[in-house]
N, C-alpha and C. Protein backbone atom coordinates (compact mmCIF):
# COMPACT_ATOMS: atom_id res chain seq x y z
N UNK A 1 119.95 90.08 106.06
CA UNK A 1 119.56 91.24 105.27
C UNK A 1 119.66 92.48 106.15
N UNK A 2 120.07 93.64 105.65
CA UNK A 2 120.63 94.64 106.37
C UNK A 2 119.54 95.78 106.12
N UNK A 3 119.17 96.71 106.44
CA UNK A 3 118.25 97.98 106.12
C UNK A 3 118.44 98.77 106.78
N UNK A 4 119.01 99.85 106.63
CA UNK A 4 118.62 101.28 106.93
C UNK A 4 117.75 101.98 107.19
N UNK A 5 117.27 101.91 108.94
CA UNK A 5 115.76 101.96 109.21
C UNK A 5 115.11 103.57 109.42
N UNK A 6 116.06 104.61 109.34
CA UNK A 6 116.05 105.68 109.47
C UNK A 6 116.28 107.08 108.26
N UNK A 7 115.96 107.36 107.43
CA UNK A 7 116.24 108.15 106.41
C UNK A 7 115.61 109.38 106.26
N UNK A 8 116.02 109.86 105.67
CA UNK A 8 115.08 111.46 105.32
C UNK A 8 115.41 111.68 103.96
N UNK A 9 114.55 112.62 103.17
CA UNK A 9 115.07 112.61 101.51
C UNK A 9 114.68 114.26 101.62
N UNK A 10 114.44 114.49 100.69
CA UNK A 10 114.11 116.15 99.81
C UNK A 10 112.66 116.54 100.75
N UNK A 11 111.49 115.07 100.98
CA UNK A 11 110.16 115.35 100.98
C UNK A 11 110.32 116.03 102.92
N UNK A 12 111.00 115.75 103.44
CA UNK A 12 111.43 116.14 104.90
C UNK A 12 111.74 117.93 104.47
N UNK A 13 111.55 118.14 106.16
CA UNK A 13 111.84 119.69 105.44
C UNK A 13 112.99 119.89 105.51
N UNK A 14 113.87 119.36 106.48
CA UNK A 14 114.97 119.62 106.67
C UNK A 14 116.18 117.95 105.71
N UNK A 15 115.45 117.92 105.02
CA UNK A 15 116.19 116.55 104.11
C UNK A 15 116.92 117.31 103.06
N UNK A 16 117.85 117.14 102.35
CA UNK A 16 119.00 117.50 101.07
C UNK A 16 119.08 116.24 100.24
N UNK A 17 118.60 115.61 100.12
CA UNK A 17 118.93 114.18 100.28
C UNK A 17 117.67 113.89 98.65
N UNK A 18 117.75 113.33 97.66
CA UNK A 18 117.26 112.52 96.45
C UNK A 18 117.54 111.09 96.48
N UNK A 19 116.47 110.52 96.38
CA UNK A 19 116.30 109.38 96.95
C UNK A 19 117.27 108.10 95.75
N UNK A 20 116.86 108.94 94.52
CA UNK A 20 117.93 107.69 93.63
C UNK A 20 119.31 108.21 93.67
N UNK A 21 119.67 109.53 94.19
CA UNK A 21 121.29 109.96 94.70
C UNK A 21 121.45 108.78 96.27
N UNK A 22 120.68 108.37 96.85
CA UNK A 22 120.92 107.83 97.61
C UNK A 22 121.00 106.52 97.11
N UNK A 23 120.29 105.76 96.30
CA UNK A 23 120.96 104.38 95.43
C UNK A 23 122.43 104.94 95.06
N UNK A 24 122.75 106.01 94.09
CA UNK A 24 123.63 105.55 93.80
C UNK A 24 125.12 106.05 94.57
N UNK A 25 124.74 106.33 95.76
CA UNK A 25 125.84 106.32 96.59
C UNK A 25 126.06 105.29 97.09
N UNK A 26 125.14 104.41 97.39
CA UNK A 26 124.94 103.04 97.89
C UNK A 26 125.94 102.18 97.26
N UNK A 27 125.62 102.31 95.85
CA UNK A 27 126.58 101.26 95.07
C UNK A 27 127.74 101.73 94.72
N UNK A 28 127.70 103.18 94.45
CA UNK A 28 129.48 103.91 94.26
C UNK A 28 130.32 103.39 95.25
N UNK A 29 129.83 103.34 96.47
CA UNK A 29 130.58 103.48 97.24
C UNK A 29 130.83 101.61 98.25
N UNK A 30 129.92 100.94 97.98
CA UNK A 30 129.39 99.16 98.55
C UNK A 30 128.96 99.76 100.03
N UNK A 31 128.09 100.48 100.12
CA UNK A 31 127.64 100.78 101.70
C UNK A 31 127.04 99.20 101.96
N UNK A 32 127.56 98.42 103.25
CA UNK A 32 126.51 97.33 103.26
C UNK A 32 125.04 97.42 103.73
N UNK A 33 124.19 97.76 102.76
CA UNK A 33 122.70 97.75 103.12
C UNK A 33 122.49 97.37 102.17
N UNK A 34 121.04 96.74 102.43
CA UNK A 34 120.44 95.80 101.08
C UNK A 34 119.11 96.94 100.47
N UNK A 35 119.26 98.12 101.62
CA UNK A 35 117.94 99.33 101.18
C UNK A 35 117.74 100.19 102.18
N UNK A 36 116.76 100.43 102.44
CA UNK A 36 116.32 102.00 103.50
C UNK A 36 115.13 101.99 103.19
N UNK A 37 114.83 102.40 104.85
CA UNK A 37 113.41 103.02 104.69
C UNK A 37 113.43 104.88 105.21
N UNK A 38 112.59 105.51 104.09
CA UNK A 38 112.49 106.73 104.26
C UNK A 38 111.10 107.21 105.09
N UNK A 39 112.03 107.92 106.67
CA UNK A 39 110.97 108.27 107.72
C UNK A 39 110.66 109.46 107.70
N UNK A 40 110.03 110.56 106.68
CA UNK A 40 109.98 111.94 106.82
C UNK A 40 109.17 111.95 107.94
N UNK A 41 109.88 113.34 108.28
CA UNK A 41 108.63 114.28 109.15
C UNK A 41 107.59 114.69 109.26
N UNK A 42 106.97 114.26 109.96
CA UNK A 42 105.55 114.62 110.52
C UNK A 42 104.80 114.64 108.85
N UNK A 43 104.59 113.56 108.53
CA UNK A 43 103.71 113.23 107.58
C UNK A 43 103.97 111.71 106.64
N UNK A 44 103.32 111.41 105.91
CA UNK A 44 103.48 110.12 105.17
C UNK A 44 103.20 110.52 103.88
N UNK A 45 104.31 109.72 103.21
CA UNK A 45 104.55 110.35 101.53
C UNK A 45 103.53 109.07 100.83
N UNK A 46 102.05 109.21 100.81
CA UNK A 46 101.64 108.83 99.92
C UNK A 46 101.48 108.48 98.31
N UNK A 47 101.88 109.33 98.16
CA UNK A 47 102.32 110.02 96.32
C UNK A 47 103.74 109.33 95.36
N UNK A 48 104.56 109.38 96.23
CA UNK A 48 105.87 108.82 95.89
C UNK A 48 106.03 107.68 95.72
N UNK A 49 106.03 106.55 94.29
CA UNK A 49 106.75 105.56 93.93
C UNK A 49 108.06 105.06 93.53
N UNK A 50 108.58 104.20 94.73
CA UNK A 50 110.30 104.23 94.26
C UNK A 50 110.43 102.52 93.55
N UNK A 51 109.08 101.80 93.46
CA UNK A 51 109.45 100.69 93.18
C UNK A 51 110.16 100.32 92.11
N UNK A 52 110.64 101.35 91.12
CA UNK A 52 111.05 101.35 90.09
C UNK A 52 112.82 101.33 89.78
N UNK A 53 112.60 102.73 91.04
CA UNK A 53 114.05 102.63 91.36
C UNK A 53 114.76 102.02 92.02
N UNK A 54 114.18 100.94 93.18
CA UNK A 54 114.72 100.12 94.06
C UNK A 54 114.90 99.46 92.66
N UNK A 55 114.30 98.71 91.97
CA UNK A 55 114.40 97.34 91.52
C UNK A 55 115.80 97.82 90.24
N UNK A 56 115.67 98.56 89.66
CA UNK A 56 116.81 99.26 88.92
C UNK A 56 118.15 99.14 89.86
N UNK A 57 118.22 99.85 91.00
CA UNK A 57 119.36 99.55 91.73
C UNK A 57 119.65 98.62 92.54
N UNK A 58 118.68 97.45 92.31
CA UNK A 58 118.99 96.30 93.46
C UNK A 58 118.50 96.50 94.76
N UNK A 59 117.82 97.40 95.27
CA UNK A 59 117.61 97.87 96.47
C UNK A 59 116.17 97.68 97.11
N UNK A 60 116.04 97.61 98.41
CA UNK A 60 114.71 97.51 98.93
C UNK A 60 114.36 99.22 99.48
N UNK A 61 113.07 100.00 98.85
CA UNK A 61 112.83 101.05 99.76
C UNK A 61 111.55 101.11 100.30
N UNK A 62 111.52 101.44 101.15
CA UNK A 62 110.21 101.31 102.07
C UNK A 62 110.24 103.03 102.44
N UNK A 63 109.05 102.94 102.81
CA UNK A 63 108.27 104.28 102.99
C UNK A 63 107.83 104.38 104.75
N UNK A 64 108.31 105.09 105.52
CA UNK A 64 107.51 105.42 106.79
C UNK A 64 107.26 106.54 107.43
N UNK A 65 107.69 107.22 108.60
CA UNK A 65 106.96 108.52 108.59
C UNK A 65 107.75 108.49 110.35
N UNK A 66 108.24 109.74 110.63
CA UNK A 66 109.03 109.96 111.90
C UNK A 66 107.86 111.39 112.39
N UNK A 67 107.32 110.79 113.57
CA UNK A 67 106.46 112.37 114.21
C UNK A 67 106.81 112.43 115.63
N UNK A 68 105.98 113.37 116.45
CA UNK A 68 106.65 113.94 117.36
C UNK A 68 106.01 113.61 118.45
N UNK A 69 106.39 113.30 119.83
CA UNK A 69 105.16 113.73 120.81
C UNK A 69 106.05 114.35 121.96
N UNK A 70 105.49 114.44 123.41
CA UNK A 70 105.89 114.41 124.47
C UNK A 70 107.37 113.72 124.78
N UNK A 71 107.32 112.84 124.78
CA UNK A 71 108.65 112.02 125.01
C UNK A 71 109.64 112.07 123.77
N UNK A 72 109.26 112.57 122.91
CA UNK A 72 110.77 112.86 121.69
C UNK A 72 110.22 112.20 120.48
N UNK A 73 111.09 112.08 119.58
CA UNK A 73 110.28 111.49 118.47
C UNK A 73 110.00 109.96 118.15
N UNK A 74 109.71 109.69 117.21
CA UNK A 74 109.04 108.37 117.07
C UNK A 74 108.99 107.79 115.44
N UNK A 75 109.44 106.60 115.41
CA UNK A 75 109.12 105.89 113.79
C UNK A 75 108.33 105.57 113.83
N UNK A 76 108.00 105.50 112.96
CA UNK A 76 106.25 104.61 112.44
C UNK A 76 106.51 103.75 111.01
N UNK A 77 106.28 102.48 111.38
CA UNK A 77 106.24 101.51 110.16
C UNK A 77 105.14 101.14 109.92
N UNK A 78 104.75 100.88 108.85
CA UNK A 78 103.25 99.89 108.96
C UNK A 78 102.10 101.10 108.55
N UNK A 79 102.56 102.46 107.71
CA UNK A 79 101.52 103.31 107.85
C UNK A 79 100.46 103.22 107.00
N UNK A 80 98.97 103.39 106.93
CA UNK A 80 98.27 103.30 106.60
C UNK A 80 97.29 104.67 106.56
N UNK A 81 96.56 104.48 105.28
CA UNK A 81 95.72 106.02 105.24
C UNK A 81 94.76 105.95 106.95
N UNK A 82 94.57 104.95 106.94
CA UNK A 82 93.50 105.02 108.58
C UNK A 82 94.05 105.06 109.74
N UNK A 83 95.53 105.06 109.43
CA UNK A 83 96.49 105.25 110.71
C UNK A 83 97.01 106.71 110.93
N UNK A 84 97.00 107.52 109.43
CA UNK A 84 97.43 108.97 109.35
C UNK A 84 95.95 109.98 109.57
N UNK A 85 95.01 109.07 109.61
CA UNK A 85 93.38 109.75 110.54
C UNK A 85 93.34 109.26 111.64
N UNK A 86 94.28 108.60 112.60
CA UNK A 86 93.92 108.13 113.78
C UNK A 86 95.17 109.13 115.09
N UNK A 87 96.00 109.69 114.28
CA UNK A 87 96.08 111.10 115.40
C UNK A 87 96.86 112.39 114.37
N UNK A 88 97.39 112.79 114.56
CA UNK A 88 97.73 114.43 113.48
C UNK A 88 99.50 114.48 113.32
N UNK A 89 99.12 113.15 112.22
CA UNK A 89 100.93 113.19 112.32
C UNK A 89 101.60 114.84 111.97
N UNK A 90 101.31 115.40 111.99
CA UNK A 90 102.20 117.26 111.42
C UNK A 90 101.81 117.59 112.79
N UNK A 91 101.25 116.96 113.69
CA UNK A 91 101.73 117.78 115.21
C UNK A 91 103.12 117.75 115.51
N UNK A 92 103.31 118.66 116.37
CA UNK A 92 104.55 118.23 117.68
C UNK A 92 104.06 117.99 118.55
N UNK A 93 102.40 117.81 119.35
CA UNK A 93 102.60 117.92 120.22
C UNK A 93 101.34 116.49 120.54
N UNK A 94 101.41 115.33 119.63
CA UNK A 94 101.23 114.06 120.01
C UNK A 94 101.29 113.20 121.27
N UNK A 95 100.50 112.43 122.04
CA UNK A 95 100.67 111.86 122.98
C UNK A 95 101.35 110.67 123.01
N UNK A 96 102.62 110.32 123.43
CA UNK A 96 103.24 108.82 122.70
C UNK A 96 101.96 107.33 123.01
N UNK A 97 101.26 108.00 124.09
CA UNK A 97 100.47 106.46 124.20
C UNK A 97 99.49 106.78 123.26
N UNK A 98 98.88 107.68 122.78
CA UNK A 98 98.35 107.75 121.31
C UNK A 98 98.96 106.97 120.35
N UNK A 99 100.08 107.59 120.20
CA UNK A 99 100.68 107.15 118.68
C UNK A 99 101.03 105.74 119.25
N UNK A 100 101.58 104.71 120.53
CA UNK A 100 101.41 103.57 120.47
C UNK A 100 100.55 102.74 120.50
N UNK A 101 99.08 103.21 120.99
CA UNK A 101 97.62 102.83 120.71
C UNK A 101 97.59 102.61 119.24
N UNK A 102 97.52 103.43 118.78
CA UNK A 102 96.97 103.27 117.34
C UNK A 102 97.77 102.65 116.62
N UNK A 103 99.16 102.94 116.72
CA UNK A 103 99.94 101.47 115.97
C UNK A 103 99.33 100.31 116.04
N UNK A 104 99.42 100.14 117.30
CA UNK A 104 98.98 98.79 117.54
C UNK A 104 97.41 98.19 116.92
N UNK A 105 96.80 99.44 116.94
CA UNK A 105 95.17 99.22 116.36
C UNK A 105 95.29 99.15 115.10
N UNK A 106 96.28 99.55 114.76
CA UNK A 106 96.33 99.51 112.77
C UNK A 106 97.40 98.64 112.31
N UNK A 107 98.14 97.58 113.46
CA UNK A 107 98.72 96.63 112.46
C UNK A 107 100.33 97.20 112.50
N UNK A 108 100.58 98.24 113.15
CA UNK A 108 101.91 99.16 112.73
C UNK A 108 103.04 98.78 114.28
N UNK A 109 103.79 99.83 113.61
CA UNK A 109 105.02 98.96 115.02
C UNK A 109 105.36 100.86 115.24
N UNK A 110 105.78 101.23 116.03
CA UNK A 110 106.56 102.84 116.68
C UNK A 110 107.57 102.36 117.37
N UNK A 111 108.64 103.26 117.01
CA UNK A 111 109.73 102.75 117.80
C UNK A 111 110.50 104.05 117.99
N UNK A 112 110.53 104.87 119.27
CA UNK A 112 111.21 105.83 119.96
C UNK A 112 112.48 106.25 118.86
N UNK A 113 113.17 106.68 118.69
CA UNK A 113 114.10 107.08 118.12
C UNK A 113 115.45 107.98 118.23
N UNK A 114 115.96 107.95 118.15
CA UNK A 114 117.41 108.51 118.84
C UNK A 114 116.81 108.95 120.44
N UNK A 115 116.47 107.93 121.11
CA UNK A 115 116.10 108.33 123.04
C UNK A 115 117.15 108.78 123.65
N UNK A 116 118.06 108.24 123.33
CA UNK A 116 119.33 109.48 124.59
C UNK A 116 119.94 110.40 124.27
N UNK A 117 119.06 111.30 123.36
CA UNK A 117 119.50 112.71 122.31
C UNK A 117 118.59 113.65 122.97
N UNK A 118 118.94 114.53 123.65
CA UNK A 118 118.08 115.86 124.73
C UNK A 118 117.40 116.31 123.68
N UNK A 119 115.90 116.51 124.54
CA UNK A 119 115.09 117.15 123.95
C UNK A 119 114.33 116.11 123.48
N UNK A 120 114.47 115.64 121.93
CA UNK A 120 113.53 115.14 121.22
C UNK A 120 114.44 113.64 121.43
N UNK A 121 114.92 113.12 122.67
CA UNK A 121 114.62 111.15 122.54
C UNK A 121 114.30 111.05 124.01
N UNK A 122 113.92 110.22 123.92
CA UNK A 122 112.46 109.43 125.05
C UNK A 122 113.08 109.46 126.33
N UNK A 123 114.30 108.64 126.25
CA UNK A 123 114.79 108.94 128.00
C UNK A 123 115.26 110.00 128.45
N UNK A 124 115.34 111.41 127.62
CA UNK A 124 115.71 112.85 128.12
C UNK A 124 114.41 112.83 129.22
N UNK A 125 113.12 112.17 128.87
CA UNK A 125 111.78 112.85 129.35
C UNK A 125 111.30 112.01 130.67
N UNK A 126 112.20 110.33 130.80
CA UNK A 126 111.56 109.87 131.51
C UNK A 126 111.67 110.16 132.65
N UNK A 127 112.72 110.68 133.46
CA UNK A 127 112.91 111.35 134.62
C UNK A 127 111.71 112.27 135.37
N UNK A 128 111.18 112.71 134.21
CA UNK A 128 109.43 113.74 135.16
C UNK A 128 108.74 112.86 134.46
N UNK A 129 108.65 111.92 133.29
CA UNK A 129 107.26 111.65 132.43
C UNK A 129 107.43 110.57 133.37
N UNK A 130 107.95 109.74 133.30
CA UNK A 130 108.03 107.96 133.75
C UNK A 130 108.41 107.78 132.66
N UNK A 131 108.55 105.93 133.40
CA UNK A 131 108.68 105.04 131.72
C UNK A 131 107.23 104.40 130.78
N UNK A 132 107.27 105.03 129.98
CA UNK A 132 106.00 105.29 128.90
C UNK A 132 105.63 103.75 129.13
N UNK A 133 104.54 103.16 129.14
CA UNK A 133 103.87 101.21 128.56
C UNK A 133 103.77 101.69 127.12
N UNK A 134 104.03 100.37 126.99
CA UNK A 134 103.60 99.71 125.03
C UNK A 134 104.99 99.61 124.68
N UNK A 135 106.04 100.91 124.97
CA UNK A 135 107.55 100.58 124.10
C UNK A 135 107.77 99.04 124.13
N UNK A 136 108.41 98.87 123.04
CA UNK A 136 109.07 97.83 122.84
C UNK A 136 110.42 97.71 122.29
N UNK A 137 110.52 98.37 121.28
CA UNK A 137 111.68 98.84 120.64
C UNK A 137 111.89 100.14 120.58
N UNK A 138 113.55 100.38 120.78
CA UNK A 138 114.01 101.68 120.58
C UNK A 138 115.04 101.87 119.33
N UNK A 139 115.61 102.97 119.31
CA UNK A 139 116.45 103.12 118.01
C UNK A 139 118.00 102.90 118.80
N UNK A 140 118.66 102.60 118.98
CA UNK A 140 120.16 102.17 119.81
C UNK A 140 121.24 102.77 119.31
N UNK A 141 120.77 102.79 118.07
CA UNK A 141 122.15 102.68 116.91
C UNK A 141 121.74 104.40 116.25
N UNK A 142 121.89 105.52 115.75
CA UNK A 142 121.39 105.99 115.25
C UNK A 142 122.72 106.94 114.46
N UNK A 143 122.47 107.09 113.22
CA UNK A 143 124.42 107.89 112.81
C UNK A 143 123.93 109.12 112.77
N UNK A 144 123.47 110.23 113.65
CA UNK A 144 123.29 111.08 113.46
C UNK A 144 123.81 111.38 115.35
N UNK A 145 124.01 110.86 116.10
CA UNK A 145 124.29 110.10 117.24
C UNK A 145 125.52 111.11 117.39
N UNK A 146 125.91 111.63 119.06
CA UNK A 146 126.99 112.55 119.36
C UNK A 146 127.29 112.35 121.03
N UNK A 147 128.22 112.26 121.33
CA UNK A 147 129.29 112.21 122.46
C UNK A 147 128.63 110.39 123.12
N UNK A 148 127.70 110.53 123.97
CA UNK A 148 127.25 109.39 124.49
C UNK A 148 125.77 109.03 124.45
N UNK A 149 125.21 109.73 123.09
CA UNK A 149 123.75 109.61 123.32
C UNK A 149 123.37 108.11 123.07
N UNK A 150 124.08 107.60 121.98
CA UNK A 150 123.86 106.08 121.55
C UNK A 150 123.86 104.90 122.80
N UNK A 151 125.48 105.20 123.62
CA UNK A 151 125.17 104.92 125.11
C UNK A 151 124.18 104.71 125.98
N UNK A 152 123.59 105.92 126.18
CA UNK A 152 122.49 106.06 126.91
C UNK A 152 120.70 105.48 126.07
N UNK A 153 120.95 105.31 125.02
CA UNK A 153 119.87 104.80 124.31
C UNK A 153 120.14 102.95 124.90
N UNK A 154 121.54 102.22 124.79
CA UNK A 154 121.77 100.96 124.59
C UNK A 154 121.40 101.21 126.67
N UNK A 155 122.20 101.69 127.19
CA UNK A 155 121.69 101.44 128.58
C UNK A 155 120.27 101.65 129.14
N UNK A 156 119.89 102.00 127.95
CA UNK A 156 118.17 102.37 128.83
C UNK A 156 117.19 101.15 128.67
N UNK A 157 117.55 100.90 127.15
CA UNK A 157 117.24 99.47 126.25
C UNK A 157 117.47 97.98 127.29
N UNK A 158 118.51 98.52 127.53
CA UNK A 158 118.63 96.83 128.04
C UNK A 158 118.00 97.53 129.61
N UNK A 159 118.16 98.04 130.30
CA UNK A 159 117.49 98.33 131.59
C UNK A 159 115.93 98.12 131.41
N UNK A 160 115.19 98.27 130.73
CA UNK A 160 114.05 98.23 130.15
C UNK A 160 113.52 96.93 129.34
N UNK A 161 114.54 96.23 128.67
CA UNK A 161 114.43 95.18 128.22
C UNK A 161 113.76 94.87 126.66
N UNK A 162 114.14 96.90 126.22
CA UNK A 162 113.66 96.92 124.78
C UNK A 162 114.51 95.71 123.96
N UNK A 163 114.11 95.85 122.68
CA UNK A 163 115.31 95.47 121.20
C UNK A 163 115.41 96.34 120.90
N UNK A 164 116.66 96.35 120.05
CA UNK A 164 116.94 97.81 119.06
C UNK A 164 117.22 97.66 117.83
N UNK A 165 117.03 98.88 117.50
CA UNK A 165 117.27 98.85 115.73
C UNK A 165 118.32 100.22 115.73
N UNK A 166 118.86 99.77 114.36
CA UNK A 166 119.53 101.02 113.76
C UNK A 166 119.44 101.75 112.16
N UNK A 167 119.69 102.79 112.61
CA UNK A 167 118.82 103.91 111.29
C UNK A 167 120.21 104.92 111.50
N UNK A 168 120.70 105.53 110.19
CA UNK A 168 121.41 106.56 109.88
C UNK A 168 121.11 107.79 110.24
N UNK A 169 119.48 107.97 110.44
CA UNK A 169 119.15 109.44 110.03
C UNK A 169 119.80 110.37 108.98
N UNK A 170 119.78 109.63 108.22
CA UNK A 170 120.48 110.94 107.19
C UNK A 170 119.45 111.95 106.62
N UNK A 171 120.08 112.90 106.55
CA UNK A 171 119.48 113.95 106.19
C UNK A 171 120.42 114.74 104.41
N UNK A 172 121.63 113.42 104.50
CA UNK A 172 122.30 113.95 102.90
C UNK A 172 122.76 112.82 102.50
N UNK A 173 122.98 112.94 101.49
CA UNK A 173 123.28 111.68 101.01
C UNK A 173 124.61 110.85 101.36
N UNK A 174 125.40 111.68 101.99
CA UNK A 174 127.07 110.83 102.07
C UNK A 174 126.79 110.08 103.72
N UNK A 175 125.51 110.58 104.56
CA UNK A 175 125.75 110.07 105.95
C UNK A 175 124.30 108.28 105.50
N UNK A 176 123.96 108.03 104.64
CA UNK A 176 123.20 106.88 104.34
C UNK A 176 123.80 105.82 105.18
N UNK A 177 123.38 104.64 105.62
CA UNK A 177 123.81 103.56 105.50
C UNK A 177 125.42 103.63 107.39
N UNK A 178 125.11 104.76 107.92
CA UNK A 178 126.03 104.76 108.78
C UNK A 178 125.37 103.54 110.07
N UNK A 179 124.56 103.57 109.91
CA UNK A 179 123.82 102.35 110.94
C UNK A 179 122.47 101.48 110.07
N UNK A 180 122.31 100.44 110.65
CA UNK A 180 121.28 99.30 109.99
C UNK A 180 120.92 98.78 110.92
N UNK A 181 120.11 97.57 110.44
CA UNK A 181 119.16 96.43 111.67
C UNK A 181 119.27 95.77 110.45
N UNK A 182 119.84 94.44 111.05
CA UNK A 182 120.18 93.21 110.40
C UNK A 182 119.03 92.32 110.88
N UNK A 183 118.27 91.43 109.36
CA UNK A 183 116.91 90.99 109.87
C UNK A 183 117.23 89.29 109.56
N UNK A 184 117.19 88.13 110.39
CA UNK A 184 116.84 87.13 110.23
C UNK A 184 116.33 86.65 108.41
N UNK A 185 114.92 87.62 108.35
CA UNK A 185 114.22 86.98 107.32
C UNK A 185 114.28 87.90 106.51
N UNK A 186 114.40 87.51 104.99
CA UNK A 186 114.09 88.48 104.03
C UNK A 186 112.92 89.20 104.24
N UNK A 187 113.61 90.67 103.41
CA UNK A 187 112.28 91.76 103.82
C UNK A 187 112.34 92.61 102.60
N UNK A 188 111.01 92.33 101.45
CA UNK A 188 110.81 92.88 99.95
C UNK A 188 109.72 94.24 100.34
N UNK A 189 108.87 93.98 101.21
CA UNK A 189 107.77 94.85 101.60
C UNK A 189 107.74 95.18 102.88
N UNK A 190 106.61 96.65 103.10
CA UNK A 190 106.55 96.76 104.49
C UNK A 190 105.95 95.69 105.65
N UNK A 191 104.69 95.05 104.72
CA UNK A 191 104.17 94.30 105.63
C UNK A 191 105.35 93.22 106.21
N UNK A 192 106.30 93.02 105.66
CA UNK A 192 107.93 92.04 105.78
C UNK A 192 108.56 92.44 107.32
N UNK A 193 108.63 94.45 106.86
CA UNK A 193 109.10 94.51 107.69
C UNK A 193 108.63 94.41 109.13
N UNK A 194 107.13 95.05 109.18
CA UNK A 194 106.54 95.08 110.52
C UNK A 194 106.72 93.50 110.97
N UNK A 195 106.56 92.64 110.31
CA UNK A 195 105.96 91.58 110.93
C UNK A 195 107.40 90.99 111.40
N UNK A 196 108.74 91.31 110.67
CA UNK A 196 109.90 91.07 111.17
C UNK A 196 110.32 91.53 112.59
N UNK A 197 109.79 92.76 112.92
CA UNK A 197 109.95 93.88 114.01
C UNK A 197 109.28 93.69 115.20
N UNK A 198 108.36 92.43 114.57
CA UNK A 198 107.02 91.90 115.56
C UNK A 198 107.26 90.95 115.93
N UNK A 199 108.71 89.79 115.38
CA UNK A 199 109.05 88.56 115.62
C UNK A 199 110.21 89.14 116.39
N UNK A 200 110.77 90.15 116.55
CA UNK A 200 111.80 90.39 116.99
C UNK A 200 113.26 89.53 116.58
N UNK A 201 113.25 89.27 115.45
CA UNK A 201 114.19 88.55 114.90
C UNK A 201 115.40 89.49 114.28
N UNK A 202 115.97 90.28 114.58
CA UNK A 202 116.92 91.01 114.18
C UNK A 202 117.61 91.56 114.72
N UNK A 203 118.78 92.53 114.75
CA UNK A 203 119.87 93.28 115.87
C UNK A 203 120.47 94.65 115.13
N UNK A 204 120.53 95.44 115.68
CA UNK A 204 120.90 97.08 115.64
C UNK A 204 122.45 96.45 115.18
N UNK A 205 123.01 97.61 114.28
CA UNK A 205 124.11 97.54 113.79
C UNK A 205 125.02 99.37 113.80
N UNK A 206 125.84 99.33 113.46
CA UNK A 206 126.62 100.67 113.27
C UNK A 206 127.67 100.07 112.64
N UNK A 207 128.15 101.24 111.28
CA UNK A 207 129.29 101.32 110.64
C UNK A 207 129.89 102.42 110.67
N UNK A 208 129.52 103.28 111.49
CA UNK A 208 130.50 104.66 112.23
C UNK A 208 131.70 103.96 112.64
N UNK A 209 132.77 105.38 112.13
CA UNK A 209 133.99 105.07 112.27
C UNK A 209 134.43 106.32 112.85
């Protein structure tokens, strides 16, 4: 099973992107993903039900939330109302061992995200920060990805001895589905996915051409 671990829609500020325009590019076009999860910015879309529209288009969508700290940005799966009171996801200026504390205290998984992209991914920072404890997973694969950043994400990964996943980052609808994480076990829900992410049973993918 394939998923698209990285997305953005309309609710992002910087998203263009409608989430059932993104089904049906999916199927116009046979992108291989079986769904997506949508990571807006610095917040969690409580409000928004897509179970309606996944199941209409065949699709799995999951809901997560991309925020910011020190070391660059960060996914968050597994979110929970007591996890979005346990530090200020609409900061930028988050502590990553915060936001990996409290994952971990609430059941959730964080996983660094485009790291060899200056500025906002994790190994731009480790050179003065160090290498952060708790990572486990990074993002490897990411289609929003330029000259050798993906590179430097897969060499830091295996130097470190992360896993990786892959996410499109799209921010419109035609870049969906450019990278995935292929999972061992079926995955209908979030709790599916964390606990997949927690078995480490899966592998980063790319369909960039």
């Amino acid at each position: 099973m394939i998923l698209d671990l990285h997305t953005h829609s309309i609710k992002s500020d910087d998203g263009r992107a409608k989430v059932e325009n993104y089904c049906q590019w999916i199927r116009a076009r046979n992108i291989p993903i079986d769904g997506f999860v949508l990571t807006e910015h610095r917040q969690f879309d409580f409000e928004s039900d897509y179970r309606a529209l996944a199941e209409e288009n065949g699709l799995v969508i999951l809901k997560a939330s991309e925020v910011e700290t020190e070391y660059g940005h960060v996914l968050v799966y597994g979110v929970t109302e007591a996890l979005t009171q346990a530090f200020d996801f609409s900061s930028i200026n988050n502590a990553l061992k915060d936001v990996l504390q409290a994952a971990n205290d609430h059941g959730a998984v964080a996983v660094p995200c485009h790291p060899g992209r200056p500025k906002v991914g994790m190994f731009a920072h480790t050179a003065d920060l160090g290498i952060p404890e708790g990572v486990t997973i990074v993002e490897t694969y990411n289609g929003g990805s330029r000259d050798d950043e993906d590179q430097i994400a897969q060499r830091g990964a295996e130097q470190q001895g992360y896993r990786g996943i892959g996410g499109s980052d799209s921010h419109i609808v035609s870049h969906v589905g450019r990278c995935g994480t292929e999972f061992s076990d079926p995955i209908q829900t979030m709790d599916d996915l964390v606990a997949a992410l927690k078995s480490g049973r899966f592998k980063a993918l790319t369909f960039k051409t």
